[in-house]
N, C-alpha and C. Protein backbone atom coordinates (compact mmCIF):
# COMPACT_ATOMS: atom_id res chain seq x y z
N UNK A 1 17.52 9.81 -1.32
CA UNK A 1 17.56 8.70 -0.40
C UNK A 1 16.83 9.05 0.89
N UNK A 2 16.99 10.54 1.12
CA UNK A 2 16.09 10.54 2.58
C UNK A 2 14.62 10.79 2.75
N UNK A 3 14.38 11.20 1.28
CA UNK A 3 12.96 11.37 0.66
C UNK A 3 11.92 9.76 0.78
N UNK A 4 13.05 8.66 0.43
CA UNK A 4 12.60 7.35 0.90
C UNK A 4 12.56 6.74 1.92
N UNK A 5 13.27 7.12 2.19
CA UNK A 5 13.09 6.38 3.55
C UNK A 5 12.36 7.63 4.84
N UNK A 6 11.97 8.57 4.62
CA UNK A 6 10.81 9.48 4.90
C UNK A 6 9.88 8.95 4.61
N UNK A 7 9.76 9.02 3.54
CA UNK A 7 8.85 8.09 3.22
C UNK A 7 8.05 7.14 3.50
N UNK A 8 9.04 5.84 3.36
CA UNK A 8 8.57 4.17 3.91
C UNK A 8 8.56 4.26 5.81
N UNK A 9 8.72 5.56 6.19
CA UNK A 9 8.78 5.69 7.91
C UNK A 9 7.17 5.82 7.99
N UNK A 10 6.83 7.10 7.14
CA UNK A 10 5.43 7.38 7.43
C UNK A 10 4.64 6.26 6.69
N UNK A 11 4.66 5.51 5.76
CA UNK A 11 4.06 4.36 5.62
C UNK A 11 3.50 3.54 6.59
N UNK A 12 4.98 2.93 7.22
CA UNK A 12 4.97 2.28 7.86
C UNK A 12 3.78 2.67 9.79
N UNK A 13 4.30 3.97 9.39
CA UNK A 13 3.39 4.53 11.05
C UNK A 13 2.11 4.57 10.53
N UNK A 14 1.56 4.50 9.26
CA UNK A 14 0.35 4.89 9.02
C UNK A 14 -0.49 3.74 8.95
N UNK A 15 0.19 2.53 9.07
CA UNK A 15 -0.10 1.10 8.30
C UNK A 15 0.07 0.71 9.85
N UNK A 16 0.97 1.03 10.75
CA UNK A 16 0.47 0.71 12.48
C UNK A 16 -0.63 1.15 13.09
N UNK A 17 -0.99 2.68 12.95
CA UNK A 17 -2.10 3.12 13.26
C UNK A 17 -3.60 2.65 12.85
N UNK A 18 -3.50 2.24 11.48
CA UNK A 18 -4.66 1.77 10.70
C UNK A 18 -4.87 0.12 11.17
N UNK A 19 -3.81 0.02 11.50
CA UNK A 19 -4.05 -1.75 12.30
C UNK A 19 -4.45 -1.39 13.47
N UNK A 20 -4.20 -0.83 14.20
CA UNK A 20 -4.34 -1.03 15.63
C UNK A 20 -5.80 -0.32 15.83
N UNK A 21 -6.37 0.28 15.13
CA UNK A 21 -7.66 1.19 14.70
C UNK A 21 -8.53 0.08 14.61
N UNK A 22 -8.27 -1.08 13.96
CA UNK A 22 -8.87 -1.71 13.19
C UNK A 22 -8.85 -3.10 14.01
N UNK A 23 -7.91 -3.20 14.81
CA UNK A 23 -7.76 -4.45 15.73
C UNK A 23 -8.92 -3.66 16.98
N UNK A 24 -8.89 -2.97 17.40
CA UNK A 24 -9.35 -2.28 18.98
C UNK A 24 -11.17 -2.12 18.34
N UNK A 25 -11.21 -1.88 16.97
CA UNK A 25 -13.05 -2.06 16.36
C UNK A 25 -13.75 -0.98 17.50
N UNK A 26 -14.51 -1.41 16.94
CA UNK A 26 -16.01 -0.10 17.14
C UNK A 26 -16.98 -0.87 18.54
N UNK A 27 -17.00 -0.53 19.90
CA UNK A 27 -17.75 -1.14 20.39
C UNK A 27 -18.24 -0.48 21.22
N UNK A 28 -20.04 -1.27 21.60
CA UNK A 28 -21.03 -0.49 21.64
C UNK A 28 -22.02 -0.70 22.78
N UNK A 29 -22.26 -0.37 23.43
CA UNK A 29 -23.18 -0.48 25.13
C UNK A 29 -24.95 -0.50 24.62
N UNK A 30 -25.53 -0.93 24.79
CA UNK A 30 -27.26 -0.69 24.88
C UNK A 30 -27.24 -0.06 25.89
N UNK A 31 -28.12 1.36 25.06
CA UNK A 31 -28.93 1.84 26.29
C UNK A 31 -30.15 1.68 26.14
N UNK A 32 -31.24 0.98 25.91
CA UNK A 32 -32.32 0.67 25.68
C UNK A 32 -32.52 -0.51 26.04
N UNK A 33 -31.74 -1.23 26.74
CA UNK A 33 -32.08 -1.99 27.20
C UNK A 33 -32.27 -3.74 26.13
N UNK A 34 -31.74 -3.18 24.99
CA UNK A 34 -31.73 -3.99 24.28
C UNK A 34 -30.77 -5.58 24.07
N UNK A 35 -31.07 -6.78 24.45
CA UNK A 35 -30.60 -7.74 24.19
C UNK A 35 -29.35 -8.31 23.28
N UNK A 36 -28.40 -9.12 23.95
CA UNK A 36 -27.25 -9.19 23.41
C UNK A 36 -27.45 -9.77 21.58
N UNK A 37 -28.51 -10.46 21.80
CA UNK A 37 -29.04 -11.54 20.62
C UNK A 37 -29.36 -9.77 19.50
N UNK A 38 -30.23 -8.99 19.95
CA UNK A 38 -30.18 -7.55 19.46
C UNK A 38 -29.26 -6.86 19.12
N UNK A 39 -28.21 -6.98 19.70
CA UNK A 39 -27.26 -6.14 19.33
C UNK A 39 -26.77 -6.52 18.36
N UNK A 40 -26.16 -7.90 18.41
CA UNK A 40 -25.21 -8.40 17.44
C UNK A 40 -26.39 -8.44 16.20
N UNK A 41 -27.44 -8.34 15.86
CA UNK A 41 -27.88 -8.16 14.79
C UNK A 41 -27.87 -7.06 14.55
N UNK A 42 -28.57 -5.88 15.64
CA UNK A 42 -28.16 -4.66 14.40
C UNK A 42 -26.85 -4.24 14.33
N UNK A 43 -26.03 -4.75 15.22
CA UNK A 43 -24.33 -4.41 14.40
C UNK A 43 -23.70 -5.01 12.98
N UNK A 44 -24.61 -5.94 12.71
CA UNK A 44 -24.77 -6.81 11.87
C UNK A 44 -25.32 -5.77 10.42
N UNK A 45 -26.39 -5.74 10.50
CA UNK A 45 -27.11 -4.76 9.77
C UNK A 45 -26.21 -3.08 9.39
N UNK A 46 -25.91 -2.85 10.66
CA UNK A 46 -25.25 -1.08 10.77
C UNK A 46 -23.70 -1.67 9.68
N UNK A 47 -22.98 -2.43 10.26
CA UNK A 47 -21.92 -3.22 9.18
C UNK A 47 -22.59 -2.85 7.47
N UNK A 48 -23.18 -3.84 7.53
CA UNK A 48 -23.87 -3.80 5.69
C UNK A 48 -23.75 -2.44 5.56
N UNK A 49 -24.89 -1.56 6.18
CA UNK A 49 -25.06 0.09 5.99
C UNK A 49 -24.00 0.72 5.72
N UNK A 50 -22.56 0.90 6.52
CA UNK A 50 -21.69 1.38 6.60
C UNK A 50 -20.84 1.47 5.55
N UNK A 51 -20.72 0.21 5.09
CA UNK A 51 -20.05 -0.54 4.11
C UNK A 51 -21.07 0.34 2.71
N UNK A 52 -22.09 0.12 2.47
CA UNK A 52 -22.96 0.50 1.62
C UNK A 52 -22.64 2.26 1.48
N UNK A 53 -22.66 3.02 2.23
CA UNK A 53 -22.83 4.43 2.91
C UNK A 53 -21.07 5.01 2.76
N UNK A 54 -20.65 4.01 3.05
CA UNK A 54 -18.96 4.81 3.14
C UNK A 54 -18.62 4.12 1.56
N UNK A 55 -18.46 3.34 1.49
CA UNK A 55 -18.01 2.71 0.08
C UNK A 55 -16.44 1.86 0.28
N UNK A 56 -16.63 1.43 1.95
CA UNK A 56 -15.33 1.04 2.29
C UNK A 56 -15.58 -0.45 3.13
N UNK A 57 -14.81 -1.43 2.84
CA UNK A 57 -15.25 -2.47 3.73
C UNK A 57 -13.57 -2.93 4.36
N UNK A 58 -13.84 -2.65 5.67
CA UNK A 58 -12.51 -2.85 6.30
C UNK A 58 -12.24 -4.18 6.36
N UNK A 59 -13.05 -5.17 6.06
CA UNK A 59 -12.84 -7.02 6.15
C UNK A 59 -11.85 -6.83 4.88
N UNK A 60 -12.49 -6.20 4.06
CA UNK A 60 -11.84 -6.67 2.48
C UNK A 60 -10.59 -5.60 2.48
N UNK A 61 -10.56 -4.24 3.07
CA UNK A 61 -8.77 -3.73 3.45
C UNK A 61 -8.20 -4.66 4.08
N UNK A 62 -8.32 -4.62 4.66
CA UNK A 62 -7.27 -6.09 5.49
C UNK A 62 -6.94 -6.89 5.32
N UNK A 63 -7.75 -7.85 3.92
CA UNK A 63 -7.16 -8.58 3.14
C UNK A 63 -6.37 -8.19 2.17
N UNK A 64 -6.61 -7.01 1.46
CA UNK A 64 -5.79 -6.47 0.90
C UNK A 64 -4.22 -5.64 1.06
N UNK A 65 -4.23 -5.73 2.36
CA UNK A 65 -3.59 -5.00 2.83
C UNK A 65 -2.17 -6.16 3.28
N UNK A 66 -2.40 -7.08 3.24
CA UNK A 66 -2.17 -8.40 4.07
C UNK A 66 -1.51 -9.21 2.91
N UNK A 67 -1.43 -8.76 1.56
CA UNK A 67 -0.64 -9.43 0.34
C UNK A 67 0.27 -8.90 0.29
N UNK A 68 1.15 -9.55 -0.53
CA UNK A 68 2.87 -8.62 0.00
C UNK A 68 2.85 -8.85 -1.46
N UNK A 69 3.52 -7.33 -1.59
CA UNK A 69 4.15 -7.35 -3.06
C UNK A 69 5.24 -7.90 -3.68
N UNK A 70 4.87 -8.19 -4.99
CA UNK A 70 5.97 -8.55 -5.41
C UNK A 70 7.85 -8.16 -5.77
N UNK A 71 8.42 -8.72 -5.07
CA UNK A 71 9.77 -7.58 -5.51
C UNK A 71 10.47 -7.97 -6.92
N UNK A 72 10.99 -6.41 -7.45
CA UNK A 72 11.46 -6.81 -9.02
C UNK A 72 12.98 -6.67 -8.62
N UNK A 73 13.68 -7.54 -9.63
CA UNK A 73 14.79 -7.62 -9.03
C UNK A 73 15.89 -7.64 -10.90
N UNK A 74 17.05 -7.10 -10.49
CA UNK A 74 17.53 -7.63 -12.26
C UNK A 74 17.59 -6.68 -12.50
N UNK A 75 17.57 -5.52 -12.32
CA UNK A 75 17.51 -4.24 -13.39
C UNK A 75 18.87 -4.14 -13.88
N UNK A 76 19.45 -4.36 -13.03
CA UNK A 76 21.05 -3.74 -13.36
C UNK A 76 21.85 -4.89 -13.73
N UNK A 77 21.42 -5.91 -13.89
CA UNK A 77 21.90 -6.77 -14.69
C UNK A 77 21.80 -7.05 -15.97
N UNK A 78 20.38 -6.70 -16.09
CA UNK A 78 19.37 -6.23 -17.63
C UNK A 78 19.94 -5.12 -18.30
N UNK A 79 20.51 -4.25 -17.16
CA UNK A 79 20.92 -2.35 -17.97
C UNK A 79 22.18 -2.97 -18.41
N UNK A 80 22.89 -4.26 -17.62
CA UNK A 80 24.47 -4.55 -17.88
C UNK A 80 24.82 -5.15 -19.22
N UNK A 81 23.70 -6.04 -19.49
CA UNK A 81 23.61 -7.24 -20.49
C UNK A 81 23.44 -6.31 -21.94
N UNK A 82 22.21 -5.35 -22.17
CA UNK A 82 21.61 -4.27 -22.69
C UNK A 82 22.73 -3.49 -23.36
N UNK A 83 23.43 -3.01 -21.80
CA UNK A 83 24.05 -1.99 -22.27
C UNK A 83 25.74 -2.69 -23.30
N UNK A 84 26.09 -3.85 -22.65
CA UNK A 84 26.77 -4.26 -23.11
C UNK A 84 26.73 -4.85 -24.68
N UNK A 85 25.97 -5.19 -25.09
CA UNK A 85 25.18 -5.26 -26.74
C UNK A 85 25.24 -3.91 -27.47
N UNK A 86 24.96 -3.15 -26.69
CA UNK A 86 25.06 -1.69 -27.66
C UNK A 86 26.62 -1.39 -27.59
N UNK A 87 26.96 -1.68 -26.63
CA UNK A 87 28.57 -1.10 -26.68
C UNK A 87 29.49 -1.94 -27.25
N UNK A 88 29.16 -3.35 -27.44
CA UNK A 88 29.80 -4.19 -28.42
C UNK A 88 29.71 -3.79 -30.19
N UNK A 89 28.49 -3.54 -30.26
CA UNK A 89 28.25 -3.36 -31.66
C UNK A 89 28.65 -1.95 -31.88
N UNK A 90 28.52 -0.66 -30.86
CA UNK A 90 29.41 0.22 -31.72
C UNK A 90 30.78 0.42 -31.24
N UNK A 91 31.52 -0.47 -30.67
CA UNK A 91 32.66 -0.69 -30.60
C UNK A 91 33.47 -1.65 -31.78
N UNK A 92 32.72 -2.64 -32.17
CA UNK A 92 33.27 -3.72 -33.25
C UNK A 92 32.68 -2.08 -34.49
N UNK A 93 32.15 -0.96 -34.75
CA UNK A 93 32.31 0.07 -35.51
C UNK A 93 33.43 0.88 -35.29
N UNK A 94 34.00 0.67 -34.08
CA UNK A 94 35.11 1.29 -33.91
C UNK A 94 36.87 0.94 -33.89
N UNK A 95 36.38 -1.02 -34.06
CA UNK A 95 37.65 -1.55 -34.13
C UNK A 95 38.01 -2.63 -32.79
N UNK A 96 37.08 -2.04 -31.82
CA UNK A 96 37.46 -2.83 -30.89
C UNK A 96 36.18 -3.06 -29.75
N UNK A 97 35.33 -4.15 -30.01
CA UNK A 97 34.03 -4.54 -29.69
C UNK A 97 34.33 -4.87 -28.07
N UNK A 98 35.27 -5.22 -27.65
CA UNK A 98 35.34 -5.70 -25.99
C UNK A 98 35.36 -4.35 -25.34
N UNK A 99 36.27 -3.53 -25.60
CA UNK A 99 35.78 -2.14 -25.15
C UNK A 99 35.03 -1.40 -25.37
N UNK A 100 34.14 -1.81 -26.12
CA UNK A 100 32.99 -0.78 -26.21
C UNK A 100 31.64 -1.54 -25.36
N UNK A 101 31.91 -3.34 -25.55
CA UNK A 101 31.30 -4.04 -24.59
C UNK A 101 31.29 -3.54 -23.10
N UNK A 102 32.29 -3.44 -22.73
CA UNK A 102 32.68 -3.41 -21.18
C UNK A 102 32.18 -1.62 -20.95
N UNK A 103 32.40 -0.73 -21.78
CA UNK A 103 31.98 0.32 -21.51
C UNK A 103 30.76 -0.03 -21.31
N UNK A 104 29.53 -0.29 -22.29
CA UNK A 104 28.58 0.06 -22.72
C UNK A 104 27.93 -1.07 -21.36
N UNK A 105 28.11 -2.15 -20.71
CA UNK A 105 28.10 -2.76 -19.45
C UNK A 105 28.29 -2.00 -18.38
N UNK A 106 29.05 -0.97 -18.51
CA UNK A 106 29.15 -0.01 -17.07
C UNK A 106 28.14 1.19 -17.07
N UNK A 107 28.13 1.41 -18.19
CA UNK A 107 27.11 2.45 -18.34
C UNK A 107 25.27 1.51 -18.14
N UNK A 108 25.45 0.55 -18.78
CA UNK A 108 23.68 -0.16 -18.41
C UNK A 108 23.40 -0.38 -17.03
N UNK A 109 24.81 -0.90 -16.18
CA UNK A 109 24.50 -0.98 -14.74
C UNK A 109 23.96 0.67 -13.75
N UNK A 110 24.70 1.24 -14.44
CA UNK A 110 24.36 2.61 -13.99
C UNK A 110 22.55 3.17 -14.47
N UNK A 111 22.23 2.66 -15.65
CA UNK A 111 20.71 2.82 -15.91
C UNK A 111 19.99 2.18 -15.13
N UNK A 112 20.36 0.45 -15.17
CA UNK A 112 19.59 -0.33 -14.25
C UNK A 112 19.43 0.08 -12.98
N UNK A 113 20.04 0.56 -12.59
CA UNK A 113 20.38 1.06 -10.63
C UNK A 113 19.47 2.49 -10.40
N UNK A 114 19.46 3.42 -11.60
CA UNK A 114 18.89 4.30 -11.40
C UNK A 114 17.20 3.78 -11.57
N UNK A 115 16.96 3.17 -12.49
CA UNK A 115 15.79 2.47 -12.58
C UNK A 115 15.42 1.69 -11.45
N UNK A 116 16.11 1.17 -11.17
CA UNK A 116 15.45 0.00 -9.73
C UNK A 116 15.07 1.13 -8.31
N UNK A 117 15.67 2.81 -8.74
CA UNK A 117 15.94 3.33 -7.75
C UNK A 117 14.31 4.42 -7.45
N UNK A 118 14.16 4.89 -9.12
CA UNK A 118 13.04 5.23 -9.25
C UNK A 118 11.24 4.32 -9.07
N UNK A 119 11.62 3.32 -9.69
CA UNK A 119 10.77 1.75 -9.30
C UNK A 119 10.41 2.37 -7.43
N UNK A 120 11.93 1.69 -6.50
CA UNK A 120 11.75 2.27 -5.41
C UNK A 120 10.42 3.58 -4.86
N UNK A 121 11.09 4.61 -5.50
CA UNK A 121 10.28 5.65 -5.19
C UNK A 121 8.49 5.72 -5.57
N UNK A 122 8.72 5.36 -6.99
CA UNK A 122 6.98 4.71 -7.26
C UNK A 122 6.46 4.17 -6.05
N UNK A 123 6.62 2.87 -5.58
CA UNK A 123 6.19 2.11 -5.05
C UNK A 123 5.78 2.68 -3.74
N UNK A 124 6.85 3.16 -2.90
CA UNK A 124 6.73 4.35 -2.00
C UNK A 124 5.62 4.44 -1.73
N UNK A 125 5.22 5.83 -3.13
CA UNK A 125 4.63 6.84 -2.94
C UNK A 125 3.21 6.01 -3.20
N UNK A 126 2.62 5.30 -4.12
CA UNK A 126 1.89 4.39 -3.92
C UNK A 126 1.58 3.65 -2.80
N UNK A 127 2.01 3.01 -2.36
CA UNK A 127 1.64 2.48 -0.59
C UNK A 127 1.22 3.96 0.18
N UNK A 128 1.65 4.80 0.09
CA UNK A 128 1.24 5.68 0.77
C UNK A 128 0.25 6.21 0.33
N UNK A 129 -0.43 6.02 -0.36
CA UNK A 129 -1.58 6.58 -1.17
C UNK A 129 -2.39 5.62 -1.06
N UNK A 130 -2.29 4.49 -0.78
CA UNK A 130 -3.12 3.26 -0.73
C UNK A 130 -3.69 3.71 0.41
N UNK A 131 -2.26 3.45 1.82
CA UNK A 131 -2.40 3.90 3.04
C UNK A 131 -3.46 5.17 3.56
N UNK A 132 -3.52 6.60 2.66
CA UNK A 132 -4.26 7.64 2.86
C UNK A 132 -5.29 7.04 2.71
N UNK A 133 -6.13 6.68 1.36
CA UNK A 133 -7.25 6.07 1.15
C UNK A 133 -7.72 5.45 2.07
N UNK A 134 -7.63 4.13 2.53
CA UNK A 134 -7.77 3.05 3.52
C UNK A 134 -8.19 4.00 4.76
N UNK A 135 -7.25 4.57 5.26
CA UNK A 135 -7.40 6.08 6.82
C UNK A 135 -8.47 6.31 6.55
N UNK A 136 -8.73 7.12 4.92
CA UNK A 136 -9.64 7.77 4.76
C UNK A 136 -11.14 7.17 4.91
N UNK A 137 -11.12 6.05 4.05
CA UNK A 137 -12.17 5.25 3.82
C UNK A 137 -12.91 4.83 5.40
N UNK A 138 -11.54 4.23 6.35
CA UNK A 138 -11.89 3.82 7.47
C UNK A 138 -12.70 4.58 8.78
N UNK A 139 -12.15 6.03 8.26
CA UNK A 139 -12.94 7.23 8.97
C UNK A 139 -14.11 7.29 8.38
N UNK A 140 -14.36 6.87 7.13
CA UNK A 140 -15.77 7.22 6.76
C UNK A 140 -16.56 6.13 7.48
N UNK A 141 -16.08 4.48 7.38
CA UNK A 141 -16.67 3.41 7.74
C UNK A 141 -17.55 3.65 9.24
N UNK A 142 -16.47 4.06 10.21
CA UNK A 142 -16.25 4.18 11.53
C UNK A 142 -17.54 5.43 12.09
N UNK A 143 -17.87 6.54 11.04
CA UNK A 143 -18.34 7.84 11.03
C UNK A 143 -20.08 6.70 10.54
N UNK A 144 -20.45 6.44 9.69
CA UNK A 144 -21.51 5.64 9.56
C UNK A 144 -21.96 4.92 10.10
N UNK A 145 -21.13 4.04 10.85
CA UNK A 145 -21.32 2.69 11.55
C UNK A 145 -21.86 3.34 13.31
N UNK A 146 -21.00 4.46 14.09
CA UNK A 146 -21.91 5.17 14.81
C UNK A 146 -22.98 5.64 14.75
N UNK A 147 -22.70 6.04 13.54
CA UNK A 147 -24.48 6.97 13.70
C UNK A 147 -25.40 5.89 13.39
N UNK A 148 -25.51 5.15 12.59
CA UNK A 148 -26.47 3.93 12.45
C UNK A 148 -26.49 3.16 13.93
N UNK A 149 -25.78 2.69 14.76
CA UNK A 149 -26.01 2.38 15.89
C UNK A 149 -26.55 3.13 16.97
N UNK A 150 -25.74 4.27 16.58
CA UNK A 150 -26.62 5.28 17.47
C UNK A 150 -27.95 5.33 17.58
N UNK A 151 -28.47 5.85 16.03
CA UNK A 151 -29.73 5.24 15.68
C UNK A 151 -30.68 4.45 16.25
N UNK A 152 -30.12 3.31 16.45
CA UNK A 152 -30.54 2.25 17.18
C UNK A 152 -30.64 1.92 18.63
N UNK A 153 -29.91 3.05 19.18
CA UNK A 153 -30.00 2.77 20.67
C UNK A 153 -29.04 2.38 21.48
N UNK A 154 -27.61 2.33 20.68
CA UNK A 154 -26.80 2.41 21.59
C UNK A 154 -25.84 3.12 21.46
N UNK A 155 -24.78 3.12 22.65
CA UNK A 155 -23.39 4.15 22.70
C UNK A 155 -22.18 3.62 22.61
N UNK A 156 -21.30 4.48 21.88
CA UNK A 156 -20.11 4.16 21.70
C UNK A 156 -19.38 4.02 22.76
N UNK A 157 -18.84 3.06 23.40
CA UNK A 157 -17.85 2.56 24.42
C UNK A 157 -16.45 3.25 23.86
């Protein structure tokens, strides 16, 4: 339990940082004297490059990032229902199918719960791996998109 919610903490800080990275953007001064109508084209252009060069497009993280998953829900009602079918049928082998029902129902809720619990932890560790990627990708974006402007004549503000 503290492994998760360790977990979904650093998620969560990593998924603030990567927003606020990503809200504050890349911005850039002419020193050449170059025209506003100039700039915004080759930032325009250095964009494409970056995107091309890193293999990351932060328009399209952000949309992705911005869908909410789906939650699964039922496990332990499914392990209850489940388990209760198996414990009926080898209970009516034993003489008495309601108690082997009701067992075999306490025992599926206990599968379902552990299942919904592991599910949990998947998911986790996945977002956080999404999360690394994305950091990662975004450092590459951010690392291209300077030097191509640079390139061009201006400085990072």
């Amino acid at each position: 339990m503290k492994r998760i919610v360790l977990a979904l903490t650093m998620v969560f800080a990593l998924a603030a940082m990567a927003s606020t990275t990503q809200a504050q953007g890349l911005t850039f001064a002419a020193s050449k004297g170059q025209s506003a109508e100039q700039q915004t084209k080759d930032a325009g252009e250095c964009k494409a490059i970056a995107v091309q060069q890193s293999g990351f497009d932060p328009a399209k993280a952000q949309a992705a990032a911005a869908q909410p998953q789906q939650a699964a829900g039922g496990e332990r009602a499914r392990g209850a229902a489940k388990g209760a079918a198996v414990g009926a049928a080898a209970g009516a082998i034993a003489g008495d199918p309601g108690k082997g029902a009701a067992a075999g129902a306490a025992a599926g809720t206990v599968g379902g719960g552990m299942k919904k619990r592991q599910e949990g932890r998947e998911q986790a560790a996945q977002a956080q791996q999404q999360q690394t990627a994305a950091a990662q990708g975004q450092g590459a974006w951010d690392k291209a998109m300077i030097a191509c402007m640079q390139g061009r004549g201006y400085m990072l503000k």
